[in-house]
N, C-alpha and C. Protein backbone atom coordinates (compact mmCIF):
# COMPACT_ATOMS: atom_id res chain seq x y z
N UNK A 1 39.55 48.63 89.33
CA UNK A 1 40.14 48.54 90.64
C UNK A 1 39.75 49.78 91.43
N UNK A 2 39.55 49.73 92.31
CA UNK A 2 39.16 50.42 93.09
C UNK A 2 40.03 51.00 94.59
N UNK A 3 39.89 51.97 94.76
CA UNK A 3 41.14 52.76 95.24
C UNK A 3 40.75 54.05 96.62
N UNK A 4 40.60 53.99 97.93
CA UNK A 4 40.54 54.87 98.85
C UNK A 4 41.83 56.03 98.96
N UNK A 5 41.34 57.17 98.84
CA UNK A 5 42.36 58.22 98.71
C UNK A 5 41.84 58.53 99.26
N UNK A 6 42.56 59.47 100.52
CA UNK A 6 42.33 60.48 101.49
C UNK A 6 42.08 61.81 100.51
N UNK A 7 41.03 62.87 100.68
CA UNK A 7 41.07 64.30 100.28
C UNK A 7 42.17 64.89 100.30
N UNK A 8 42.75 64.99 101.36
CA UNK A 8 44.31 65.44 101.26
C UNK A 8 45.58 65.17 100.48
N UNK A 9 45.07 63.60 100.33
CA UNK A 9 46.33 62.88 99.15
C UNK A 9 46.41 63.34 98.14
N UNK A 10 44.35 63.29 97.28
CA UNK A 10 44.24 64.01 96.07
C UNK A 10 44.80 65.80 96.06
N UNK A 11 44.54 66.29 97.21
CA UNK A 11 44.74 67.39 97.13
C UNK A 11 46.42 67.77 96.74
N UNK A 12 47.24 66.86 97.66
CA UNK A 12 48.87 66.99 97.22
C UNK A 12 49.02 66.54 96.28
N UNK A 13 48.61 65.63 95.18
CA UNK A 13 49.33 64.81 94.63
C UNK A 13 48.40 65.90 93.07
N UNK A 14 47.56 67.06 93.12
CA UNK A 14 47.14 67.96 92.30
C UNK A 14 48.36 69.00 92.30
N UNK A 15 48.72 69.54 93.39
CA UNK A 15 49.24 70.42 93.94
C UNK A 15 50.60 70.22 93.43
N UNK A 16 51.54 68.76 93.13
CA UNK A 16 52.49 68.51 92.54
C UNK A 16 52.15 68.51 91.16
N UNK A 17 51.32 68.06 90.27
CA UNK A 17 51.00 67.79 89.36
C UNK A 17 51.00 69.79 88.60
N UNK A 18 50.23 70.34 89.03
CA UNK A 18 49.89 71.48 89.18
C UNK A 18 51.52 72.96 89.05
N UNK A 19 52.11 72.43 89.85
CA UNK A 19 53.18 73.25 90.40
C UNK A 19 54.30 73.11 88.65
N UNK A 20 54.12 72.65 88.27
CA UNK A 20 55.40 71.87 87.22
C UNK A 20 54.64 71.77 85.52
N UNK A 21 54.03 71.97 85.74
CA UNK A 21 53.20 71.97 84.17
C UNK A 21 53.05 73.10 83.66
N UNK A 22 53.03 73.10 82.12
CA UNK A 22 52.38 74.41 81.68
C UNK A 22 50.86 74.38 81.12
N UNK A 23 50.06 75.65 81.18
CA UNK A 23 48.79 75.96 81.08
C UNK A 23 48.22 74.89 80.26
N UNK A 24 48.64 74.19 79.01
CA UNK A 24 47.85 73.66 78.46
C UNK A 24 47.60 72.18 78.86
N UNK A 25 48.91 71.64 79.46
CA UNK A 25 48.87 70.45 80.08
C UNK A 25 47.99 70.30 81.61
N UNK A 26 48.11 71.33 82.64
CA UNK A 26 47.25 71.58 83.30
C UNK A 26 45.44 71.39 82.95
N UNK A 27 45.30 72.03 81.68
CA UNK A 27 43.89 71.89 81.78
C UNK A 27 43.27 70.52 81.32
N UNK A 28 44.25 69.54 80.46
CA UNK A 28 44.09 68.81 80.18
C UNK A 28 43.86 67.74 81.72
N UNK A 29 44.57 67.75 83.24
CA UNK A 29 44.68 66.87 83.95
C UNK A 29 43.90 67.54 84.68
N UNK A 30 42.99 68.69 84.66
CA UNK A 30 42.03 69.29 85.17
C UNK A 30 40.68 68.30 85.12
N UNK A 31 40.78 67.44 83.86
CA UNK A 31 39.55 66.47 82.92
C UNK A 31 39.18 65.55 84.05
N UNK A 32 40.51 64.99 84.48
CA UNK A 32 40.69 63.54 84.95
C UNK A 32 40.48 64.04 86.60
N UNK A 33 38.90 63.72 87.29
CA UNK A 33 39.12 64.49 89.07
C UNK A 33 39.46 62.72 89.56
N UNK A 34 39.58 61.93 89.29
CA UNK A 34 39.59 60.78 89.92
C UNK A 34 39.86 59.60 89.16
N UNK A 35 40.42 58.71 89.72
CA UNK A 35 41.27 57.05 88.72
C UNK A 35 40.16 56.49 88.54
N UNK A 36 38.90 56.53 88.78
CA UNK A 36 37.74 56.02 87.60
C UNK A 36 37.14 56.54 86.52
N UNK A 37 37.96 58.30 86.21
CA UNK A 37 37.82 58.70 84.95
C UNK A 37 38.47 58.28 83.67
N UNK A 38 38.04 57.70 82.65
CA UNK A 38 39.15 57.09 81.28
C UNK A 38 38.54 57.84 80.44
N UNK A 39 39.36 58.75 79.42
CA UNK A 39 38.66 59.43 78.26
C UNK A 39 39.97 58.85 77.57
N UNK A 40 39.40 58.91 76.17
CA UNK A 40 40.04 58.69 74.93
C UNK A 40 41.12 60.66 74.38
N UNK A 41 41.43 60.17 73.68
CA UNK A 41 42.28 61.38 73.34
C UNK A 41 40.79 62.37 72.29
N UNK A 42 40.26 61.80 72.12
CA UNK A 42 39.56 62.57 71.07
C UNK A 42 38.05 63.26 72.06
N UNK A 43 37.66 62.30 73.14
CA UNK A 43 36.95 62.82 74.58
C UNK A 43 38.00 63.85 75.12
N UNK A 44 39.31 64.19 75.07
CA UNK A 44 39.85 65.18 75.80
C UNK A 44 39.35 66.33 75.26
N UNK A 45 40.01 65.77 74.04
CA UNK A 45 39.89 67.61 72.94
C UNK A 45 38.22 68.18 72.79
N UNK A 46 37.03 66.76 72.92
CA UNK A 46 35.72 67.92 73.04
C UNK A 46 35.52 68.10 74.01
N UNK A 47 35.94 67.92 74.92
CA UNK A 47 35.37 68.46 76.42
C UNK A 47 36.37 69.90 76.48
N UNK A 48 37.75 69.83 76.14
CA UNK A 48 38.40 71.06 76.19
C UNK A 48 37.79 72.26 75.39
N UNK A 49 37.24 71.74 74.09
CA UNK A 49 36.21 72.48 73.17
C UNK A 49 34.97 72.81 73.75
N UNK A 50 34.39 72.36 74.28
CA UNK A 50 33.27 72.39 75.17
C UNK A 50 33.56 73.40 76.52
N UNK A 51 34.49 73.38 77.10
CA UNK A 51 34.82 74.51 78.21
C UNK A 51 34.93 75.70 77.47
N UNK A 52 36.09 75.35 76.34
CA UNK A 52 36.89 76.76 76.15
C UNK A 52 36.06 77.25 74.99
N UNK A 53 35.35 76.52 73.78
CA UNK A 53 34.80 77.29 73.01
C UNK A 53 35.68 77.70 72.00
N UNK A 54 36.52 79.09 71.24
CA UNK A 54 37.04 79.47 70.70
C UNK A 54 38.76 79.35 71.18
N UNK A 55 38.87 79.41 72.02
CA UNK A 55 40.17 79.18 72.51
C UNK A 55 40.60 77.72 72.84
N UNK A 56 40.21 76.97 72.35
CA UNK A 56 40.54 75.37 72.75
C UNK A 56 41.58 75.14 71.67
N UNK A 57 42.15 74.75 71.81
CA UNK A 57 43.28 74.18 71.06
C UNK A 57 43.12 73.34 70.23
N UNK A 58 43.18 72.79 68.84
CA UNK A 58 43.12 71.70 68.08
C UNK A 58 43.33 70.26 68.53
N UNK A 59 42.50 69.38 67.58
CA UNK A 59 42.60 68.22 67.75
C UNK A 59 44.28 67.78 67.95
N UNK A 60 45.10 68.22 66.93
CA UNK A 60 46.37 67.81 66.90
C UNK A 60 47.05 68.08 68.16
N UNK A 61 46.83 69.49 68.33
CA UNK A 61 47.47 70.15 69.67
C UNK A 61 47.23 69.41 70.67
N UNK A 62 46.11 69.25 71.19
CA UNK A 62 45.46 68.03 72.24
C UNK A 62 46.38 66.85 72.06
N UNK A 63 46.07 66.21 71.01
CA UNK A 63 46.99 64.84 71.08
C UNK A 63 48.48 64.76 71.73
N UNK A 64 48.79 66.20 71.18
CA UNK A 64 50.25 66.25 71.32
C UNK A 64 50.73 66.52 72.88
N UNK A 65 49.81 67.38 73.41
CA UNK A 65 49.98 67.78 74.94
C UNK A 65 49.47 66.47 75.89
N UNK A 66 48.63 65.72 75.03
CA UNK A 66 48.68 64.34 76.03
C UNK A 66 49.57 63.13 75.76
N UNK A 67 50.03 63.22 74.62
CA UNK A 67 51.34 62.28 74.36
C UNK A 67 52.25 62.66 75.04
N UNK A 68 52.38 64.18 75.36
CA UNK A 68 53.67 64.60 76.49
C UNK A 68 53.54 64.04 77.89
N UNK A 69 52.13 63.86 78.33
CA UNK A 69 51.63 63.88 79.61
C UNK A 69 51.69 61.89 80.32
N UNK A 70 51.37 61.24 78.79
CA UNK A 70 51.27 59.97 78.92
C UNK A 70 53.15 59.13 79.26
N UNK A 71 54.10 59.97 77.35
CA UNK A 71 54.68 59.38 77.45
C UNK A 71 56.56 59.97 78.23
N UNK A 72 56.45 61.48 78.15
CA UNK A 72 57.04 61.49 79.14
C UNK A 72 57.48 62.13 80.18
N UNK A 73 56.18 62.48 81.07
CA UNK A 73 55.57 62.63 82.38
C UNK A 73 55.22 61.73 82.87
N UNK A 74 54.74 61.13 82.34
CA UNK A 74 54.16 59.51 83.24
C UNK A 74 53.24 59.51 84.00
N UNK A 75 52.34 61.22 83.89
CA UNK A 75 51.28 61.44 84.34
C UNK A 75 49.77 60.52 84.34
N UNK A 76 49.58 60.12 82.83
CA UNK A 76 48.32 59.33 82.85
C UNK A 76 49.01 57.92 82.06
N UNK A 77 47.85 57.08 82.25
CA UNK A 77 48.29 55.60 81.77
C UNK A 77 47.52 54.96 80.85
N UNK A 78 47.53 54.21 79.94
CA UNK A 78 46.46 53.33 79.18
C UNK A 78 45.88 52.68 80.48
N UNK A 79 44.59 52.32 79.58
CA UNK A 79 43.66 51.90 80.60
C UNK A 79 42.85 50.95 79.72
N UNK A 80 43.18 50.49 78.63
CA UNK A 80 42.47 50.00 77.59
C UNK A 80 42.04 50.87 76.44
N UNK A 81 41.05 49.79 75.83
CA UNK A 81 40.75 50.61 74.57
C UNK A 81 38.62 50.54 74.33
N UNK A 82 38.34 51.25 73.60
CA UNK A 82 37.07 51.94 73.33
C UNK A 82 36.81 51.63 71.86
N UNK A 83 36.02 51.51 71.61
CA UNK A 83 35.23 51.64 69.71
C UNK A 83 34.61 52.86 69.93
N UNK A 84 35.25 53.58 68.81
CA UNK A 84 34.28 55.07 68.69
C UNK A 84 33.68 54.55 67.90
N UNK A 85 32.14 55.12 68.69
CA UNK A 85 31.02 55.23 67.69
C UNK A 85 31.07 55.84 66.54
N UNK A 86 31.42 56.91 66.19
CA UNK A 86 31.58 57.53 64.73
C UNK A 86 32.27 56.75 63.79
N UNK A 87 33.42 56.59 64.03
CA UNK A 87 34.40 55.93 62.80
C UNK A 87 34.42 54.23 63.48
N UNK A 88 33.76 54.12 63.98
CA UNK A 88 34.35 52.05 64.17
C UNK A 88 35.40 51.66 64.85
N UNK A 89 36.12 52.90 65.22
CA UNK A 89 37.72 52.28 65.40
C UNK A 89 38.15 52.61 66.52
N UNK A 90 39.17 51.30 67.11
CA UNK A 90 39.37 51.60 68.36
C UNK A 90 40.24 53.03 68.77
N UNK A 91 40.13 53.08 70.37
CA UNK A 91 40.52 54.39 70.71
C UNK A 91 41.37 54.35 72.01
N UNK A 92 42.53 54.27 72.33
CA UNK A 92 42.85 54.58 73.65
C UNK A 92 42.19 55.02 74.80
N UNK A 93 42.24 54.45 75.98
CA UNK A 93 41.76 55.01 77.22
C UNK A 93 42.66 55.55 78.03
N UNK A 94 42.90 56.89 78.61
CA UNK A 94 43.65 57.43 79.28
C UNK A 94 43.04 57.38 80.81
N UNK A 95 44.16 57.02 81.80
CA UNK A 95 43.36 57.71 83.24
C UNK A 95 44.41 57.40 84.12
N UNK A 96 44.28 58.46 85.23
CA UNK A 96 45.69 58.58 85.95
C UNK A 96 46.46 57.31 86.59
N UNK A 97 47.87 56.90 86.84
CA UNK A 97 48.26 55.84 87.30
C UNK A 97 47.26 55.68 88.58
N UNK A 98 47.24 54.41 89.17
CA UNK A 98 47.36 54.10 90.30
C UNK A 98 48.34 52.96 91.02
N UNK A 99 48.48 52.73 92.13
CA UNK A 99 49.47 52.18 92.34
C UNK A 99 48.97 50.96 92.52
N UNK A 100 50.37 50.06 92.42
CA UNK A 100 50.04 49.01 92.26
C UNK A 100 49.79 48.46 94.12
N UNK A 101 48.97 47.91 94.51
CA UNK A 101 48.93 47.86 95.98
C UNK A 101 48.20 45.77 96.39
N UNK A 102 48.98 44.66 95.46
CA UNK A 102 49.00 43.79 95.27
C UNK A 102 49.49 43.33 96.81
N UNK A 103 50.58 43.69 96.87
CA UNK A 103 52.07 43.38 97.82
C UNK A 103 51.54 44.16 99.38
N UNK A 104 50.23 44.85 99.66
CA UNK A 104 49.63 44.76 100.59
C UNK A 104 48.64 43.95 101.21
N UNK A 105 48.40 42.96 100.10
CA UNK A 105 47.60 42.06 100.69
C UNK A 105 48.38 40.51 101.14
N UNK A 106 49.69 40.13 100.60
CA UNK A 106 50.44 39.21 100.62
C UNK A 106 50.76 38.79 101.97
C-alpha cells in the first residue's frame, strides 16, 4: 500500500517517536526511514552490527528492544513473513503502522 506523507508529517511523527524513547529503541526506529521499509528481527540486529560494530547490542538484546517497540509501544507492525535464506525458516516482517485510510475513499 502505498502512502503520501508530507516531509513535515514524517518529520513530527520522528520527533514524537524520538522525544519518549530510550537510546537503544531509538536506534532501532532510526532503521525504518519510511512504511515501505520491512526488516525481520534478525535484519535489525545486522544492520545495528553493521553501524555500531563493537558496541551493537546482541541478538537477544535486539529482539527484546523490538518486542518492546512492536508489542507495547505499538510503534512497528507485522507486515508478514520472509524465509531466511540461512536456516529455511520463516521470519517476521516488521515496518511502521500505517493508517488505515479505506473510509476515505467510501
Amino acid at each position: 500500500m502505498k502512502t503520501q506523507v508530507a516531509a513535515t508529517s514524517k518529520q513530527a511523527f520522528r520527533g514524537l517517536i524520538n522525544s519518549n524513547l530510550p537510546d537503544r529503541e531509538r536506534e532501532v526506529m532510526a532503521l525504518f526511514t519510511g512504511y515501505d521499509v520491512e526488516l525481520s528481527r534478525k535484519q535489525i540486529w545486522k544492520q545495528l552490527c553493521a553501524q555500531q560494530g563493537d558496541r551493537a547490542p546482541g541478538e537477544g538484546g535486539t529482539c527484546g528492544r523490538v518486542n518492546a517497540l512492536v508489542n507495547v509501544k505499538k510503534l512497528l507492525v507485522s507486515r508478514g513473513e520472509r524465509i531466511d535464506p540461512t536456516t529455511g525458516k520463516p521470519q517476521e516482517l516488521l515496518g511502521l503502522p500505517v493508517a488505515n485510510q479505506l473510509q476515505l475513499f467510501s
